[in-house]
Protein backbone atom coordinates (compact mmCIF):
# COMPACT_ATOMS: atom_id res chain seq x y z
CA UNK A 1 0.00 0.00 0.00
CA UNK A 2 2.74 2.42 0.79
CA UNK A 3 4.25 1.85 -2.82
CA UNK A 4 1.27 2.85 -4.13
CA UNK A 5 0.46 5.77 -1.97
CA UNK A 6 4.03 7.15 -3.22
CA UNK A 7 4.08 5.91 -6.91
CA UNK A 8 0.54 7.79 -6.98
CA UNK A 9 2.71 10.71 -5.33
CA UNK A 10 4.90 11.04 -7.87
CA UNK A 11 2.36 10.78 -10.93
CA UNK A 12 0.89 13.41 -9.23
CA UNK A 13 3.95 15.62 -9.10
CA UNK A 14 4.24 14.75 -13.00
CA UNK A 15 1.29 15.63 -14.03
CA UNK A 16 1.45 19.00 -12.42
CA UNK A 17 5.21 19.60 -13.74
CA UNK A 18 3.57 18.79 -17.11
CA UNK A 19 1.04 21.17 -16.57
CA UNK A 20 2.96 23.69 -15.22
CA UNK A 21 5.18 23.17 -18.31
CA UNK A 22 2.05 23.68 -20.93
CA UNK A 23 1.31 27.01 -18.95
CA UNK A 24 4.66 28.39 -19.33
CA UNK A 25 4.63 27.39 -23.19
CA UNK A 26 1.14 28.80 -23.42
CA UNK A 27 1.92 31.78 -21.73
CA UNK A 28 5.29 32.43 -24.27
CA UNK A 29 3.83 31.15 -27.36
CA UNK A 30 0.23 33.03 -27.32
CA UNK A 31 -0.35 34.87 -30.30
CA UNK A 32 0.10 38.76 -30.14
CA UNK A 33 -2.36 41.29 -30.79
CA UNK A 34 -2.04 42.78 -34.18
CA UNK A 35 -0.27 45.88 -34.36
CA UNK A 36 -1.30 49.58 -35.44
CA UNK A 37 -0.15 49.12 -39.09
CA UNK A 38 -2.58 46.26 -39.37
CA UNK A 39 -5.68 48.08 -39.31
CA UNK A 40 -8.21 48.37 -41.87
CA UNK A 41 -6.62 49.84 -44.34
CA UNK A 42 -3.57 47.02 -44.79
CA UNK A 43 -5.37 44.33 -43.27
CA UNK A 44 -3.78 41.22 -41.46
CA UNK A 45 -1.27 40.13 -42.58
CA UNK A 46 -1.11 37.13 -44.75
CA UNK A 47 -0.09 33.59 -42.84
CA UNK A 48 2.45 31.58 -44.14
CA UNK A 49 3.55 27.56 -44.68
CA UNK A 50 6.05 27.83 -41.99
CA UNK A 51 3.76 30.01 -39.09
CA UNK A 52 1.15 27.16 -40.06
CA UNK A 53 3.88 24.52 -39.05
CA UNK A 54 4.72 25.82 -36.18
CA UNK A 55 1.27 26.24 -34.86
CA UNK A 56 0.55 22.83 -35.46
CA UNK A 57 3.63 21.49 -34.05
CA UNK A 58 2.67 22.90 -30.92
CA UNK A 59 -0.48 21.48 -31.05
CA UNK A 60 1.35 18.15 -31.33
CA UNK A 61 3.33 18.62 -28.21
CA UNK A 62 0.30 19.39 -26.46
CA UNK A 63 -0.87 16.22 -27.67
CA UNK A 64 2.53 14.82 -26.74
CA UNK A 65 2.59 15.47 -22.46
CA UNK A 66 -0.74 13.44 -22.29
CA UNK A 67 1.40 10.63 -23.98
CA UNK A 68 4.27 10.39 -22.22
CA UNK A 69 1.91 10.77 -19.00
CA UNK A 70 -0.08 7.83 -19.95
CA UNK A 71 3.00 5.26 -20.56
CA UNK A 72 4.87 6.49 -17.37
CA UNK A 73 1.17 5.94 -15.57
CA UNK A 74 0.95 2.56 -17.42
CA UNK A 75 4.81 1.57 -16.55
CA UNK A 76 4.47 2.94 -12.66
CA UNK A 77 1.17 0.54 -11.97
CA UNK A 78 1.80 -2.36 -13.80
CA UNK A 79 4.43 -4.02 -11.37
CA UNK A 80 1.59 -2.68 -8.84
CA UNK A 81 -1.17 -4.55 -10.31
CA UNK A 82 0.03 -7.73 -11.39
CA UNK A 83 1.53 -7.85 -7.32
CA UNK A 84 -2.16 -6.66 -6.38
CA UNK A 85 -3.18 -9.51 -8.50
CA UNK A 86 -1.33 -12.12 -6.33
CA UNK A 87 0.72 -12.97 -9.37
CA UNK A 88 4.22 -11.05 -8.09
CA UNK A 89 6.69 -13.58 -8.53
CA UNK A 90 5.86 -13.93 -12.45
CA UNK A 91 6.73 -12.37 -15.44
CA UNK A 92 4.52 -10.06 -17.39
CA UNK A 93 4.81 -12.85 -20.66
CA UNK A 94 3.38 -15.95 -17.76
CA UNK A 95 0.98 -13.46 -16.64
CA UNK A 96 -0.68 -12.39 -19.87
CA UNK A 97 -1.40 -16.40 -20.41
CA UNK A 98 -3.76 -16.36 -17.04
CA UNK A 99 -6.23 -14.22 -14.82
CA UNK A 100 -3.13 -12.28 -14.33
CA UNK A 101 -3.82 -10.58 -17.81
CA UNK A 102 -6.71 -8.76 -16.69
CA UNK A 103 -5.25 -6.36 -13.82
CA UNK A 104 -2.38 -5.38 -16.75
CA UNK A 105 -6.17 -4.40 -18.78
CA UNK A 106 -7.38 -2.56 -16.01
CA UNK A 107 -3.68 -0.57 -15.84
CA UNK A 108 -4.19 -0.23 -19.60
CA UNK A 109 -7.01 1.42 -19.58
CA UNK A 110 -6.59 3.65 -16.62
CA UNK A 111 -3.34 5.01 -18.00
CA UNK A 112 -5.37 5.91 -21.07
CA UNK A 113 -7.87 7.54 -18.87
CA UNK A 114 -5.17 9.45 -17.24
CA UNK A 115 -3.63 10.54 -20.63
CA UNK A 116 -6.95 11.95 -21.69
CA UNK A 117 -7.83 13.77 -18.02
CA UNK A 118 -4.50 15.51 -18.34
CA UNK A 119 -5.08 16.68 -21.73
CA UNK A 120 -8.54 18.00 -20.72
CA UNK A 121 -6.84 19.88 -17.40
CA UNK A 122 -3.88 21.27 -19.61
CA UNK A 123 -4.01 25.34 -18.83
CA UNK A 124 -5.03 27.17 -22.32
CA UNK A 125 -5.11 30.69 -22.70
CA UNK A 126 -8.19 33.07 -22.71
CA UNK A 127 -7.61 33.71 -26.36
CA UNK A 128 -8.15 29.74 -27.39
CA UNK A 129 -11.74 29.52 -25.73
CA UNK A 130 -14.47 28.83 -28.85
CA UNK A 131 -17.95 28.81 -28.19
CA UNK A 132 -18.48 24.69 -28.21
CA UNK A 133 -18.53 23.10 -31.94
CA UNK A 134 -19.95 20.17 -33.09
CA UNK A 135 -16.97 18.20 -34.47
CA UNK A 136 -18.53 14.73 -34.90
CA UNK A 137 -21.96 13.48 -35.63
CA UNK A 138 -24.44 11.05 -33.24
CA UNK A 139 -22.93 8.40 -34.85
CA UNK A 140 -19.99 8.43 -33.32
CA UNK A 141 -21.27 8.42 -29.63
CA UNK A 142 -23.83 5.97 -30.57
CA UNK A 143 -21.27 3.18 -31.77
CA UNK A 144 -18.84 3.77 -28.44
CA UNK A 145 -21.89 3.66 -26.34
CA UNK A 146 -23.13 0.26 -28.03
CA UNK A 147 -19.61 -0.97 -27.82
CA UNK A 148 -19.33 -0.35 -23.88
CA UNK A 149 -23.29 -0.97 -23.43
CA UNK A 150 -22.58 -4.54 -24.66
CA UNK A 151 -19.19 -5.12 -22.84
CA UNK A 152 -21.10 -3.81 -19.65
CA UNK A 153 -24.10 -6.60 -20.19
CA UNK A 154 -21.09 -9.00 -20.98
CA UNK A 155 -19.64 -8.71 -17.93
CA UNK A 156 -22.69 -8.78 -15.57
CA UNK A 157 -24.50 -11.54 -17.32
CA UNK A 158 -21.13 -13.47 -17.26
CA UNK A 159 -20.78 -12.87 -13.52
CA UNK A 160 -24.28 -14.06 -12.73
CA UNK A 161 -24.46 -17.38 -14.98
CA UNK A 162 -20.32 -18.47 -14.83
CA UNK A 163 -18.70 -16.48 -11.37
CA UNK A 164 -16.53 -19.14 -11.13
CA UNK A 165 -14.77 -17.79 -14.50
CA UNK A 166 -15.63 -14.11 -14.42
CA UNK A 167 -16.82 -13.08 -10.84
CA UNK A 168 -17.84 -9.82 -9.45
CA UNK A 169 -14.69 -8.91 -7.83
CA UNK A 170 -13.08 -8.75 -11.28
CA UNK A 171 -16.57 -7.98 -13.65
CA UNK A 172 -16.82 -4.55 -11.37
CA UNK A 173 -13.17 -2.92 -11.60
CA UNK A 174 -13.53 -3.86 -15.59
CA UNK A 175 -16.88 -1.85 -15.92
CA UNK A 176 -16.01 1.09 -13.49
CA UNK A 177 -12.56 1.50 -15.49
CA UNK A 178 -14.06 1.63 -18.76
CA UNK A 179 -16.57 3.98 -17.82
CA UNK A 180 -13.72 6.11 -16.28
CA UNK A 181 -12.03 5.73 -19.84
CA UNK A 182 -16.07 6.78 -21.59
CA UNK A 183 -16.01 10.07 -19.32
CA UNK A 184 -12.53 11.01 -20.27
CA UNK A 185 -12.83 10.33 -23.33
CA UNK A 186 -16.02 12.48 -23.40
CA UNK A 187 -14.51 14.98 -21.06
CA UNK A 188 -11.29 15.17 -24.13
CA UNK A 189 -14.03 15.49 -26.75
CA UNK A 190 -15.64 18.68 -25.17
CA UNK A 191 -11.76 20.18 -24.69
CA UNK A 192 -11.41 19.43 -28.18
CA UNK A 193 -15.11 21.19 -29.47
CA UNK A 194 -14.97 24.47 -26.92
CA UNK A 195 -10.78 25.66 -27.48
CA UNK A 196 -8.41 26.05 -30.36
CA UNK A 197 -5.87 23.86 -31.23
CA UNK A 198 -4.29 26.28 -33.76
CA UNK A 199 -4.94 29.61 -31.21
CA UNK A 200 -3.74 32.11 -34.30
CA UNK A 201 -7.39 33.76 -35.15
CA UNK A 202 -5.89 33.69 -38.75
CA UNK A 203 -6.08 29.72 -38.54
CA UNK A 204 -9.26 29.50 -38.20
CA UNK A 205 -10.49 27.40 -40.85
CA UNK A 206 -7.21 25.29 -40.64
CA UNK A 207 -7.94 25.25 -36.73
CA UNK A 208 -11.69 23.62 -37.07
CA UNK A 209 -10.11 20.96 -39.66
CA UNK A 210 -6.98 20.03 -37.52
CA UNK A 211 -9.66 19.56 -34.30
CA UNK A 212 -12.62 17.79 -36.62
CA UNK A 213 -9.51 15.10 -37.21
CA UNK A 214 -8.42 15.28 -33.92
CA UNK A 215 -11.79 14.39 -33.21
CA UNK A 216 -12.17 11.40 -35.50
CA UNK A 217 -8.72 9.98 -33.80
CA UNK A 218 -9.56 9.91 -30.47
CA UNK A 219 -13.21 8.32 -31.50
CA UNK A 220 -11.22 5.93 -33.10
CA UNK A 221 -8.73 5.33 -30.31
CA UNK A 222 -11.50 4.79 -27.98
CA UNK A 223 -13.22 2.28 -29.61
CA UNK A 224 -9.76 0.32 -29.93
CA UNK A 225 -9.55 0.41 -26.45
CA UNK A 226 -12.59 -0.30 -25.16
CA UNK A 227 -12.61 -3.56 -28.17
CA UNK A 228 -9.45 -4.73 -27.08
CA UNK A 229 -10.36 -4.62 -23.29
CA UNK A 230 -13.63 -6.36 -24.00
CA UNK A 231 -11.93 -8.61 -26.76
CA UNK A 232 -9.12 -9.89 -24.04
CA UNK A 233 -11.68 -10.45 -21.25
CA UNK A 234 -14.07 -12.52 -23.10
CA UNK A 235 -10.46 -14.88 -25.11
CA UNK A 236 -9.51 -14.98 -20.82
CA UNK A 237 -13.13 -16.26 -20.30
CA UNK A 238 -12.67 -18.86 -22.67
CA UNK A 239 -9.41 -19.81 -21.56
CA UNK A 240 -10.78 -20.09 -18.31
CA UNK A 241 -13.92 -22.60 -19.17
CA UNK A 242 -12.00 -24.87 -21.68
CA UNK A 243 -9.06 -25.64 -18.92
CA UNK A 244 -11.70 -26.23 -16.18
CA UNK A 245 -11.64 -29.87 -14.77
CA UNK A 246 -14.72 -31.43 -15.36
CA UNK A 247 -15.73 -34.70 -15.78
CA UNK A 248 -15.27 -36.51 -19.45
CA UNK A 249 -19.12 -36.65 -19.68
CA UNK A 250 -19.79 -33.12 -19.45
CA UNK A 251 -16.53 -31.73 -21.37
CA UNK A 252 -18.49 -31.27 -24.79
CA UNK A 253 -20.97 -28.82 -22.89
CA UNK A 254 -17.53 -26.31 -21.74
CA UNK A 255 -16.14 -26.59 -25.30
CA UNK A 256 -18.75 -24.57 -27.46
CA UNK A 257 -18.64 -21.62 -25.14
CA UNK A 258 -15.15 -22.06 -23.97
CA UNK A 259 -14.12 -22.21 -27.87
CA UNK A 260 -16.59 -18.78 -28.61
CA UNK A 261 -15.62 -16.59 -26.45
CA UNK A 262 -11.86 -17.91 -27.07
CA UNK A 263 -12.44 -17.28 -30.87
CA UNK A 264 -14.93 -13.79 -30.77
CA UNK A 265 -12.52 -12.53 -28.16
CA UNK A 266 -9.46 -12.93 -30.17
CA UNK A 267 -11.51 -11.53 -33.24
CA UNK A 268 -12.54 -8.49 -31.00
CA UNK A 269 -8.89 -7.97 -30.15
CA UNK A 270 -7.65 -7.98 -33.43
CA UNK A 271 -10.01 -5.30 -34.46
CA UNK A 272 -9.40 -3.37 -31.22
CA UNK A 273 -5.53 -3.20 -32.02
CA UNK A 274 -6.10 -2.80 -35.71
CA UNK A 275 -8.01 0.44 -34.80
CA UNK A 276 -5.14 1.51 -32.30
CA UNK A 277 -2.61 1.19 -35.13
CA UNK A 278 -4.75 3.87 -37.58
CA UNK A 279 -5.12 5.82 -34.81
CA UNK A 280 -1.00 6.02 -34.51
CA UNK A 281 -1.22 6.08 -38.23
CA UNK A 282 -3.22 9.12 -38.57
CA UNK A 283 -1.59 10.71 -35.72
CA UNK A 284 1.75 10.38 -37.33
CA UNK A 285 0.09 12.21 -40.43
CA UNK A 286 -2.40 14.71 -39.25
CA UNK A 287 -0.72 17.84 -40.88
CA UNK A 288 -0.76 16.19 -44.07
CA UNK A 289 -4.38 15.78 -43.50
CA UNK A 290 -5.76 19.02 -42.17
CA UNK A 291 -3.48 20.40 -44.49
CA UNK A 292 -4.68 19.00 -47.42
CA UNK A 293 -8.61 18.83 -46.33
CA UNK A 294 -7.61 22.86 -46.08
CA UNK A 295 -6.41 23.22 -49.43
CA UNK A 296 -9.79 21.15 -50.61
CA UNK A 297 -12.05 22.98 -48.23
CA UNK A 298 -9.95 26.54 -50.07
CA UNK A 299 -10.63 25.41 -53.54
């Protein structure tokens, strides 16, 4: 307990040093107030390729701190978890092949939730704040609330017919983290639709694209997650029935649903970390995109 009263200290103490750090960045990198010349006679002045680069490259690096927060997060609880877990003395490899795998889930997706609230409590300045825009449509928050509406019923249903395989003690940390991970998420979403990414009131139109596919990315990213966490729970499910020790006569009946929930939750997790690696993808190549959706959205 004391380990994790202290490693909680000192992601604490990072997450306010990172904060602290986007404040002082905001603070020297906010966009000055046009001059006298610029009035209404000579207008503003035109912006360039290179101020339009270095806009969004700080938009990156705010993107950045949440990062790095996230994987320090992940790497400071996992030890934590799996020892939580009773499973101490193993390896993370021998622990991903038993019950052992679901604690490093929950760390998963509570350093994810952690990345997002720190991007949603990074300081902005007054000049970024936007009346709220709509950046996606229902869709969007319809298919991540089927996705953790149905792991939610998965897990209770599960508890209540098998909790011998998937018992409350383990179906309740799995739903309260991924609802932790929906509000974040959500909570990221309304950072996104109410401030500028791109703060220069000259970027405006290149500002709304860059957060529309900023948008799309972390919809994306959130339904790999919450796939992948629902994918691996339901593969450890069936793991769990097909190596149970029953009698020869009644093997047949633990096959069929230890071999479907093996087989959908391998399928799930598959698509989960397919969806991860486009969100990566198109992280790696967002200029190129907002950039050319600009010149498209110009002409």
């Amino acid at each position: 307990m004391t380990t994790l009263i202290a490693t909680l200290a000192v992601l604490a103490g990072l997450a306010w040093a990172l904060t602290a750090t986007a404040s002082w960045i905001s603070k020297k990198n906010a966009p000055r107030a046009l001059g006298p010349g610029s009035g209404a006679n000579q207008g503003p002045a035109r912006i360039t390729l290179a101020q339009e680069q270095r806009a969004m490259t700080r938009a990156q690096l705010r993107v950045l701190m949440p990062v790095i927060f996230a994987v320090v997060m992940f790497a400071a609880l996992l030890r934590i978890s799996i020892g939580l877990a009773g499973q101490a003395e193993q390896s993370v490899l021998s622990a991903l092949a038993g019950l052992a795998a679901l604690p490093i889930v929950l760390t998963l997706v509570l350093s994810a939730s952690g990345g997002l609230l720190l991007y949603s409590a990074l300081p902005v300045t007054h000049k970024n704040v936007l009346s709220p825009q709509r950046l996606l449509g229902k869709r969007s928050y319809f298919l991540g609330a089927t996705v953790l509406l149905a792991f939610i019923v998965f897990c209770v249903a599960v508890s209540l017919s098998a909790p011998s395989h998937l018992g409350w003690q383990i179906s309740i940390p799995l739903i309260v983290v991924t609802m932790v991970f929906s509000g974040a998420t959500i909570l990221a979403l309304r950072r996104l639709s109410s401030t500028a990414s791109l703060p220069d009131p000259r970027m405006a139109g290149l500002d709304l694209l860059w957060r529309k596919t900023s948008a799309k990315l972390l919809c994306t990213f959130a339904y790999g997650v919450l796939l992948s966490c629902f994918g691996i729970t339901a593969f450890i499910l069936g793991q769990s029935i097909l190596s149970t020790n029953t009698p020869p006569a009644a093997q047949q009946d633990f096959m069929v649903p230890g071999i479907s929930a093996s087989v959908v939750g391998a399928a799930l997790v598959v698509a989960g970390v397919g969806l991860l690696v486009l969100t990566a993808k198109g992280t790696l190549h967002i200029r190129k995109a907002a950039l050319a959706d600009s010149g498209t959205a110009t002409a």
